[in-house]
Protein backbone atom coordinates (compact mmCIF):
# COMPACT_ATOMS: atom_id res chain seq x y z
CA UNK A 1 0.00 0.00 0.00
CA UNK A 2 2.83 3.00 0.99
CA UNK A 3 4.26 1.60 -2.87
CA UNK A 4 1.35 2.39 -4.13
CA UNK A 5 0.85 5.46 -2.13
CA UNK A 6 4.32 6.86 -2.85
CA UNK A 7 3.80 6.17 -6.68
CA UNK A 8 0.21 7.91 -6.68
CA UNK A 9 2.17 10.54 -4.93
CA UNK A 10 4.78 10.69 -7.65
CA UNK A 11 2.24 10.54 -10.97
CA UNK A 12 0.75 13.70 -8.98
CA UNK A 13 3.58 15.67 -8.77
CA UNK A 14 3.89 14.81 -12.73
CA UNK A 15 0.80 15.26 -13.48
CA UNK A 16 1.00 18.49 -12.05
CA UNK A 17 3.83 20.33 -14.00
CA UNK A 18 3.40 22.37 -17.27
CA UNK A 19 7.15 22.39 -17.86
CA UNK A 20 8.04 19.37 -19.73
CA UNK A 21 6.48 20.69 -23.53
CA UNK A 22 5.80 24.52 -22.41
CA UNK A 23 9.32 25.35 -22.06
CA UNK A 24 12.17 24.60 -24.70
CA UNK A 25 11.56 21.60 -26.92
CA UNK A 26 8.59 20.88 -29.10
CA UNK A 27 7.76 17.86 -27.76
CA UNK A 28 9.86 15.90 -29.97
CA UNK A 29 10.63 12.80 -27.51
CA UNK A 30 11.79 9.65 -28.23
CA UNK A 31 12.55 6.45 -25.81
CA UNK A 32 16.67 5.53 -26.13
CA UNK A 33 19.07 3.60 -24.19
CA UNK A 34 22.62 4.39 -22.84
CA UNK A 35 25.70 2.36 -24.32
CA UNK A 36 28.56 3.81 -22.74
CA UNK A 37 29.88 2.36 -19.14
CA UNK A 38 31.20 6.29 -18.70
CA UNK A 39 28.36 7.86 -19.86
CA UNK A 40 27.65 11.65 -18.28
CA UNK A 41 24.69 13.56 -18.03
CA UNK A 42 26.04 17.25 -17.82
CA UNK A 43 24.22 20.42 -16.93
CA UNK A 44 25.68 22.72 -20.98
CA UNK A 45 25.87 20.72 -23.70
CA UNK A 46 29.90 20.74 -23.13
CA UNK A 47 32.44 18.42 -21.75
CA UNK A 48 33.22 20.93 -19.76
CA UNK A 49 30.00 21.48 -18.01
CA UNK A 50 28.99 20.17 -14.32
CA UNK A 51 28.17 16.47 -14.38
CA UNK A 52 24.60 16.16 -13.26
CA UNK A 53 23.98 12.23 -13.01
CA UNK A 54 26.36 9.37 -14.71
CA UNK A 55 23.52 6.89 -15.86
CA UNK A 56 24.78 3.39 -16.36
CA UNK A 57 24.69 1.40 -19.37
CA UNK A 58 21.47 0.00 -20.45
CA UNK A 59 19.58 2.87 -18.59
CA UNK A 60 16.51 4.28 -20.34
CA UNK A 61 16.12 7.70 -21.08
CA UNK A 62 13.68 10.27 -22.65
CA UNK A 63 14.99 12.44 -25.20
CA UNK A 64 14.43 15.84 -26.58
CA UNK A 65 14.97 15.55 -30.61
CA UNK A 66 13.80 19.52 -30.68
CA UNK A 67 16.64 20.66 -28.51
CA UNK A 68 19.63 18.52 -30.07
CA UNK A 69 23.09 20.67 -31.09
CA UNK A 70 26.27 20.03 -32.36
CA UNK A 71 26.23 15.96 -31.59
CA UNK A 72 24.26 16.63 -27.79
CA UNK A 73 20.63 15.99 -27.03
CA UNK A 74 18.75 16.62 -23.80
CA UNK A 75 17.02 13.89 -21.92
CA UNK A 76 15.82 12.64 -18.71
CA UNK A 77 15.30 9.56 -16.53
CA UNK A 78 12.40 7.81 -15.00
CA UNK A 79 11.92 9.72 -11.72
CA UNK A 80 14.25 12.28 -12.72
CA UNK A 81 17.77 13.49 -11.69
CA UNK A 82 18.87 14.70 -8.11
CA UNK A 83 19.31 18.31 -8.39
CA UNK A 84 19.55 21.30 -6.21
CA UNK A 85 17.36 24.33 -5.34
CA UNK A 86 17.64 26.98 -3.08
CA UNK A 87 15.03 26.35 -0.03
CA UNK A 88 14.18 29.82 0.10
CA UNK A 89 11.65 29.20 -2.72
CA UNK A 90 10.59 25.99 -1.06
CA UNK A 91 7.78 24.96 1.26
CA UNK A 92 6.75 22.01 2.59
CA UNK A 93 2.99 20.08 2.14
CA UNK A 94 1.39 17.68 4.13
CA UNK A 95 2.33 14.76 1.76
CA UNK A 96 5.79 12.89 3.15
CA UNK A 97 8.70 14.09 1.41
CA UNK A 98 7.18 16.72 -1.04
CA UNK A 99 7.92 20.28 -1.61
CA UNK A 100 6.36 22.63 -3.51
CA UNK A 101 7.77 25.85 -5.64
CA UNK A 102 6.47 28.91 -4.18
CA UNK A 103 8.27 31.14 -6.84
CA UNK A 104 8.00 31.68 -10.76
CA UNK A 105 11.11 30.81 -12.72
CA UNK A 106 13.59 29.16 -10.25
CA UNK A 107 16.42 27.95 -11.52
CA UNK A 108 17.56 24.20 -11.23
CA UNK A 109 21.27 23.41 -10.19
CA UNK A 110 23.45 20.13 -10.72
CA UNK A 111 25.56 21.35 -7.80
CA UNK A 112 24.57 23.59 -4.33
CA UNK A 113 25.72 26.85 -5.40
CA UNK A 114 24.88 29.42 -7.86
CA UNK A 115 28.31 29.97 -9.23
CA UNK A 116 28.84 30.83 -13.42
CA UNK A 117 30.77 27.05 -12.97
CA UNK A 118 27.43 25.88 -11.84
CA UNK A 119 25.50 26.98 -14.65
CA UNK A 120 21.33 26.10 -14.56
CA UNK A 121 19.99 23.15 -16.23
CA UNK A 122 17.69 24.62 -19.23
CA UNK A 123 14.43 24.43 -17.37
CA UNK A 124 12.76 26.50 -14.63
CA UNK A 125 10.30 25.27 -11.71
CA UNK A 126 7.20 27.47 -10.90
CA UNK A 127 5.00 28.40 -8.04
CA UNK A 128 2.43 25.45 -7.68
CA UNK A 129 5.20 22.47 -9.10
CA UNK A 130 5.87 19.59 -6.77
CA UNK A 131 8.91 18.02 -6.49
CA UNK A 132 10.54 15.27 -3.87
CA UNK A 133 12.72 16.09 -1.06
CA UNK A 134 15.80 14.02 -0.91
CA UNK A 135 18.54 15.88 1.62
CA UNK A 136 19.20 19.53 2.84
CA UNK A 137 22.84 20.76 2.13
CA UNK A 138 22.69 21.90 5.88
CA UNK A 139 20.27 20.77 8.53
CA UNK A 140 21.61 23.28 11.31
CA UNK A 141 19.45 26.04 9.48
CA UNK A 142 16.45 26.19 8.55
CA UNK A 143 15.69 25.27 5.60
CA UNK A 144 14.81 29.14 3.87
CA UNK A 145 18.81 29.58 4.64
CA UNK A 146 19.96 26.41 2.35
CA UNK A 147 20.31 24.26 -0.31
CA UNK A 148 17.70 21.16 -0.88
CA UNK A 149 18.68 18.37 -3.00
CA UNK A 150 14.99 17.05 -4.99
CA UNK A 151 14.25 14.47 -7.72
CA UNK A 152 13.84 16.79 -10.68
CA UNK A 153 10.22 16.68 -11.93
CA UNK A 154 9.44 15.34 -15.11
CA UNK A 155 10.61 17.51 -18.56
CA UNK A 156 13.57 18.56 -16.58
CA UNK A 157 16.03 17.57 -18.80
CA UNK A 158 20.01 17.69 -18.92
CA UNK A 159 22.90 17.05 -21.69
CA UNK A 160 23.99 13.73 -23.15
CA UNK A 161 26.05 13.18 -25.86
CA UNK A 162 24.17 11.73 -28.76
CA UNK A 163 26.79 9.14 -29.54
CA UNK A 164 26.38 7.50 -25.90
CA UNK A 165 22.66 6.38 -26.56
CA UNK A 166 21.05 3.70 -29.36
CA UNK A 167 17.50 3.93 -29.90
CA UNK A 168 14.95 0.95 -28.28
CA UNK A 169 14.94 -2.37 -29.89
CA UNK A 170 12.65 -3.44 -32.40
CA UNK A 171 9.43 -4.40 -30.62
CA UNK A 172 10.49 -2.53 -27.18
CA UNK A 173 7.70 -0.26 -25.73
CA UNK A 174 9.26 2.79 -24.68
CA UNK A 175 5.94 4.13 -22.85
CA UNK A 176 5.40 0.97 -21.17
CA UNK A 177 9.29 0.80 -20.06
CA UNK A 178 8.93 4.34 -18.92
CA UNK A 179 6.11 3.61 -16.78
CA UNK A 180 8.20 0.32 -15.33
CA UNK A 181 10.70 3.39 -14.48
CA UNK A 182 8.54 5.46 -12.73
CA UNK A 183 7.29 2.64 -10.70
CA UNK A 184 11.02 2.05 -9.56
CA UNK A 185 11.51 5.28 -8.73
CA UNK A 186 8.13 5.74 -6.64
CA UNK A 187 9.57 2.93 -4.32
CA UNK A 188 12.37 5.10 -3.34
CA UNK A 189 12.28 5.06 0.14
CA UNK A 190 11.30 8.72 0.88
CA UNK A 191 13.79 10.76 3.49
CA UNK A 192 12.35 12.48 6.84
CA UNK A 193 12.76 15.97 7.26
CA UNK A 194 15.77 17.02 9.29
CA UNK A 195 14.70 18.87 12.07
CA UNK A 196 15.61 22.31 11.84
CA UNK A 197 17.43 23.33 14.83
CA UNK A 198 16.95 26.66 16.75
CA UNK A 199 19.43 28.66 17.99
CA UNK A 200 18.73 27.92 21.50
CA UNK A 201 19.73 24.23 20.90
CA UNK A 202 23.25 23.29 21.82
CA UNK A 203 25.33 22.18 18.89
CA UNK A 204 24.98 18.01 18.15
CA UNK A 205 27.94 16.17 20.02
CA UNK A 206 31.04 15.92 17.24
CA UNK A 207 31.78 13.13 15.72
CA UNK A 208 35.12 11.31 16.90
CA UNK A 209 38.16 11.47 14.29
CA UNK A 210 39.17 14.33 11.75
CA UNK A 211 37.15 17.19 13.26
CA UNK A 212 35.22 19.34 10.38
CA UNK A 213 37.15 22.49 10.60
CA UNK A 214 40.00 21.02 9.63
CA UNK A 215 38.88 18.86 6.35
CA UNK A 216 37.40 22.46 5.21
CA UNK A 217 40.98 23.46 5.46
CA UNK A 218 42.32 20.70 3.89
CA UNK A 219 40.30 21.38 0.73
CA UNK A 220 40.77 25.04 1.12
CA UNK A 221 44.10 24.34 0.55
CA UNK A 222 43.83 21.57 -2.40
CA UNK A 223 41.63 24.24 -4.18
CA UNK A 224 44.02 27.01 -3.70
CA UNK A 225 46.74 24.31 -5.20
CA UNK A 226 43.92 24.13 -7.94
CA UNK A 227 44.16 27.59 -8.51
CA UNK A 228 47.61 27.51 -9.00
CA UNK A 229 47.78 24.76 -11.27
CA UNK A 230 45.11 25.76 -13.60
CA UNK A 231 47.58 29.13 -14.51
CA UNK A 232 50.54 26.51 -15.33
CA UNK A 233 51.76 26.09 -19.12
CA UNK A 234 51.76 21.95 -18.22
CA UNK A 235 49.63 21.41 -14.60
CA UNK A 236 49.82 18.38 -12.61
CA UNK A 237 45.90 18.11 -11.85
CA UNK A 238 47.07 14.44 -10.86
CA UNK A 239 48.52 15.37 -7.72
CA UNK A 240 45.36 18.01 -6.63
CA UNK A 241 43.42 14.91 -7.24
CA UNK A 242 44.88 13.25 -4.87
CA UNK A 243 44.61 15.63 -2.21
CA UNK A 244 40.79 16.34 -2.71
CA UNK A 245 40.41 12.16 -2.78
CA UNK A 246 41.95 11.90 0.78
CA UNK A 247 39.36 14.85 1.99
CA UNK A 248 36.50 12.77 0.67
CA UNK A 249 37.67 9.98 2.32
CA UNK A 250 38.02 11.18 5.95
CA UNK A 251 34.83 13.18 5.42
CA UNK A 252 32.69 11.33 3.22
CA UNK A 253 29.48 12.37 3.62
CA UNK A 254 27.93 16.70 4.60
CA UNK A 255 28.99 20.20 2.70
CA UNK A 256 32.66 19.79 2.74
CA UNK A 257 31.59 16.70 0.91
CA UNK A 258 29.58 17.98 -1.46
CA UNK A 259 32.57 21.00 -2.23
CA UNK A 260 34.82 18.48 -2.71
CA UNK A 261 33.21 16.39 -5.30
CA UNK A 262 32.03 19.53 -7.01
CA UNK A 263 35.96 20.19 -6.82
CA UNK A 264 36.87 17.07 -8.66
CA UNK A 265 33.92 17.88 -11.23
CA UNK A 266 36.25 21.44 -11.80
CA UNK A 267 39.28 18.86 -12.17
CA UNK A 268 37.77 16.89 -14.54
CA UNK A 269 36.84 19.63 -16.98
CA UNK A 270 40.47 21.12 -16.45
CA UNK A 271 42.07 18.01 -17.38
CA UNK A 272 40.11 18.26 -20.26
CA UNK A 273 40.58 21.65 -21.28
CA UNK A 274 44.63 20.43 -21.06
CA UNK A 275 43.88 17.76 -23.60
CA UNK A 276 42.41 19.82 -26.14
CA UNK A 277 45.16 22.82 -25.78
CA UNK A 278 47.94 19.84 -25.83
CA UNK A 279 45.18 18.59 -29.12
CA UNK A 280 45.32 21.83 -30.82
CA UNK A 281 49.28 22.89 -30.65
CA UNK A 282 49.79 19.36 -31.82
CA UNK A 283 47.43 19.97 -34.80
CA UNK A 284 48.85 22.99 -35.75
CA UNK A 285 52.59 21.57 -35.82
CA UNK A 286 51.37 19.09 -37.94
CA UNK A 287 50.13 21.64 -40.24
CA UNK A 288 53.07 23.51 -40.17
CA UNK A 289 54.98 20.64 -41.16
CA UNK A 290 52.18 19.71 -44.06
CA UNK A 291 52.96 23.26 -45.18
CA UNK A 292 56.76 23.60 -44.53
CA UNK A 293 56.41 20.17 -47.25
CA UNK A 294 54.10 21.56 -49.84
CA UNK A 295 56.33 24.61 -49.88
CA UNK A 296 59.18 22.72 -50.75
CA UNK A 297 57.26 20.82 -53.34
CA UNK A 298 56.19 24.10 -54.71
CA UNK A 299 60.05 24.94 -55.01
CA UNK A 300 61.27 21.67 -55.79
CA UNK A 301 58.77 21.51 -59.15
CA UNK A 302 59.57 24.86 -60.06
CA UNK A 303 62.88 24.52 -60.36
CA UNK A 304 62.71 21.61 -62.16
CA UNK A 305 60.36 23.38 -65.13
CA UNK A 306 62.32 26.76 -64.93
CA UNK A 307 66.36 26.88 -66.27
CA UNK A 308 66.64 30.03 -64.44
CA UNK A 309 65.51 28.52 -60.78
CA UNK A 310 68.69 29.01 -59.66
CA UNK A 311 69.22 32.43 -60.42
CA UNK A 312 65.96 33.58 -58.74
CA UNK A 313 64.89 33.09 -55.88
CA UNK A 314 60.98 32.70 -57.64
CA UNK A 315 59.72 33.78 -60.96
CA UNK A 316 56.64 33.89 -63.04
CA UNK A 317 53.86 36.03 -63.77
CA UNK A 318 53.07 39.01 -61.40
CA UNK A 319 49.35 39.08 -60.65
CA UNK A 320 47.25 40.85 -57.92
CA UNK A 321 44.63 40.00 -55.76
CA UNK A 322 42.18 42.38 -53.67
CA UNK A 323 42.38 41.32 -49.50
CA UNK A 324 39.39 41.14 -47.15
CA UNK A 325 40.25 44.59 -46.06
CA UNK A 326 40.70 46.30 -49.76
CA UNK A 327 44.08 46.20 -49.96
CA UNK A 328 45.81 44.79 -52.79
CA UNK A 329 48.43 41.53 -52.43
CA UNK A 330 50.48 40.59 -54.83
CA UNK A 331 51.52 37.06 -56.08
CA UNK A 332 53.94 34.83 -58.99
CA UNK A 333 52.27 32.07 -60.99
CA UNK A 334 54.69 29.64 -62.92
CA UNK A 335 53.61 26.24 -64.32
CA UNK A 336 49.94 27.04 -63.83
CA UNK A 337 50.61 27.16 -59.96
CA UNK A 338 50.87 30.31 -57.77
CA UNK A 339 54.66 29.58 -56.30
CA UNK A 340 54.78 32.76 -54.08
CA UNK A 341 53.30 36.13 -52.55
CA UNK A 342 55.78 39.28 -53.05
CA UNK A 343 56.24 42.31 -50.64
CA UNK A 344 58.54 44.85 -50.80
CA UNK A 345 59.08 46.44 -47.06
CA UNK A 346 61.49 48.81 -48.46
CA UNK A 347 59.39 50.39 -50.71
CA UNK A 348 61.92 50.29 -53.60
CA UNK A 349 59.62 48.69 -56.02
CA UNK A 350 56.04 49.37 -56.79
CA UNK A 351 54.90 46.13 -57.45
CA UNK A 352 51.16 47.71 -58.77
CA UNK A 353 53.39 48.78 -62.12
CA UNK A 354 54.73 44.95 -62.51
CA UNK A 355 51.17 43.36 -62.86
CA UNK A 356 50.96 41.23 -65.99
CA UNK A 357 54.60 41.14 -66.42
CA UNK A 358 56.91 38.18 -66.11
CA UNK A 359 59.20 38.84 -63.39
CA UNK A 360 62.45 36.88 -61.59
CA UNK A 361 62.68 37.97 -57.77
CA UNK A 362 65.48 37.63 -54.90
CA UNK A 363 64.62 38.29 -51.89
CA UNK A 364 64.28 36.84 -48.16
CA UNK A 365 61.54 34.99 -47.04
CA UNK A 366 58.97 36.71 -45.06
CA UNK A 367 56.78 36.05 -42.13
CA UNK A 368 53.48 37.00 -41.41
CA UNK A 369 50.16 35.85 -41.71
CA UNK A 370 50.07 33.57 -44.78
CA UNK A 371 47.27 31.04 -45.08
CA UNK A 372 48.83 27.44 -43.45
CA UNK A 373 49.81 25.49 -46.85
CA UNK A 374 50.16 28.42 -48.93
CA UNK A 375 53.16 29.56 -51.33
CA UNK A 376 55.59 31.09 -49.41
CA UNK A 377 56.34 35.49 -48.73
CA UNK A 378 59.14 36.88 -50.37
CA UNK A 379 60.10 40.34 -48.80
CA UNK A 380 61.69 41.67 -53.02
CA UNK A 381 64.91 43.08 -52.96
CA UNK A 382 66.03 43.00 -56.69
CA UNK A 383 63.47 42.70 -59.40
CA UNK A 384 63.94 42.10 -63.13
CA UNK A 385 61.33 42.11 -65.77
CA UNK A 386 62.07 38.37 -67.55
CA UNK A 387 58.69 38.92 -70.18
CA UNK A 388 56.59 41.38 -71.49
CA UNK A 389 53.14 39.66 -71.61
């Protein structure tokens, strides 16, 4: 009978909200499975976003085809995800472990805090919506003065990579599996309130071991190593890891738990933002090189069609070509190929009055900012006229 009751309870609360179709999405949804053992749910559609739940493989989820970007799509799970509001906009009801919004447009939180890092999941709750209680960040205050962890109500959806989910199977019922899910989830045992203390009441009796105070020094100082390592050229997030792994395990459970997973979340998307900087400089050397080749190609080919390549340093016909900005650049083409751009920093040629002309240049080579795997800059210091064309 309480199943029963607590899953009557639950289709209320759903049956209850407006958000799931009124907000973003057109109500696009489709049924899909997870296929990835590291699969992450993440508040931005971004690796480097807050990691709201980590669903495990074969999980069913509800998916948003309307919101989908750039390979991400937004879905949700059978009884929803455990999120964070502030209690302020909170109030209890006389059903067991139910709250209900007493604000318009609250925002929804994978994490207790309202940091930019902690950015809100896309949908809002609004006065009247139910949700169900699950833990307050901190029971020594009443409950207007912290954060409350709920079950996200239903069309409260987060990020998934699209590549980490396969549709149903062929002859699966995705409403019927749904419902299966929201049955499971009703039978979660629902919490008791903490009783709010008042200020007259003496402090609880501390635990024996590691007292508080110092663990929220400990990671004080393993984010303030953080800190430090995040403005390194090559960090060691490794060793930070470490030291926000032993605070976890002497205080595993309470807010300085709670900071310090949200700290290894931060870690996480550091480490990742390393890889793709170390991803990128390693791309563009290998461009360089691609271009450093081609260039030499370029030479190599035009030397080998031209008897005077080795009295040149390029040659071929002068021909100009209007920039982005409106200024005009000027370039050779030999052998039906465009073998360099010319620039004369010293002024002593106006290359304008060599357009359409054959032309042999010497010259150094010139930096700048020459398309990757283009010809290569010569900065003309002698110019002779080879052809009139």
């Amino acid at each position: 009978m309480q199943r029963l009751a607590r899953f009557a309870t639950l289709i209320l609360i759903f049956a209850g909200l407006s958000l799931a179709s009124a907000q973003d999405g057109g109500g696009a949804t489709r049924f899909v499975r997870v296929t990835s053992d590291g699969a992450k749910v993440m508040n931005l559609a971004d690796e480097k976003g807050v990691v709201v739940a980590t669903p495990a493989r074969g999980t069913l989820l509800r998916v948003d085809d309307a919101t989908a970007k750039a390979g991400w799509i937004q879905c949700e799970e059978p009884g929803g995800f455990a999120v964070w509001v502030f209690g302020k906009y909170l109030t209890k009801t006389d059903q067991e472990g139910v709250l209900e919004v007493t604000r318009n447009a609250i925002n929804i939180r994978p994490g207790p805090s309202s940091t930019m890092e902690n950015f809100p999941l896309p949908q809002r709750l609004h006065a009247g919506d139910r949700v169900s209680f699950i833990e307050v960040l901190d029971p020594e205050v009443p409950m207007a003065e912290t954060w409350v962890r709920v079950w996200s109500p239903p069309g409260v959806r987060a990020w998934i990579r699209e590549s980490e989910t396969e549709p149903l199977g062929a002859g699966e019922d995705g409403d019927a599996l749904w419902t299966a899910g929201l049955e499971a989830a009703a039978a979660r045992v629902a919490p008791k309130y903490v009783k709010e203390r008042k200020a007259s009441q003496a402090a609880p009796e501390a635990k024996p071991g590691v007292s508080d105070e110092g663990v929220s020094e400990e990671l004080a100082r393993a984010r303030a190593e953080l800190e430090a390592e995040a403005r390194k050229d090559t960090p060691d997030f490794g060793r930070v890891r470490g030291l926000v792994e032993a605070v976890l395990r002497k205080e595993p459970d309470g807010r300085t738990a709670i900071e310090a997973s949200e700290t290894l979340h931060r870690i996480e998307a550091l480490e990742e933002a390393a890889r793709l900087r170390q991803d990128l400089l390693a791309e563009r050397e290998r461009r360089a090189r691609r271009a450093a080749e081609k260039q030499e190609e370029l030479w190599r080919k035009a030397k080998h069609k031209d008897p005077l390549g080795g009295v040149f340093r390029a040659r071929g016909a002068l021909f100009r070509r209007q920039a982005t900005d409106g200024s005009s650049r000027y370039f050779l083409r030999f052998g039906g190929e465009t073998v360099a751009e010319l620039l004369c920093s010293s002024e002593r040629y106006d290359l304008s009055r060599f357009v359409g002309l054959e032309v042999g240049v010497q010259g150094d080579e010139a930096g700048g900012d020459s398309e990757a795997g283009g010809p290569p800059r010569i900065d003309v210091s002698r110019l002779e006229i080879l052809k009139l064309r």
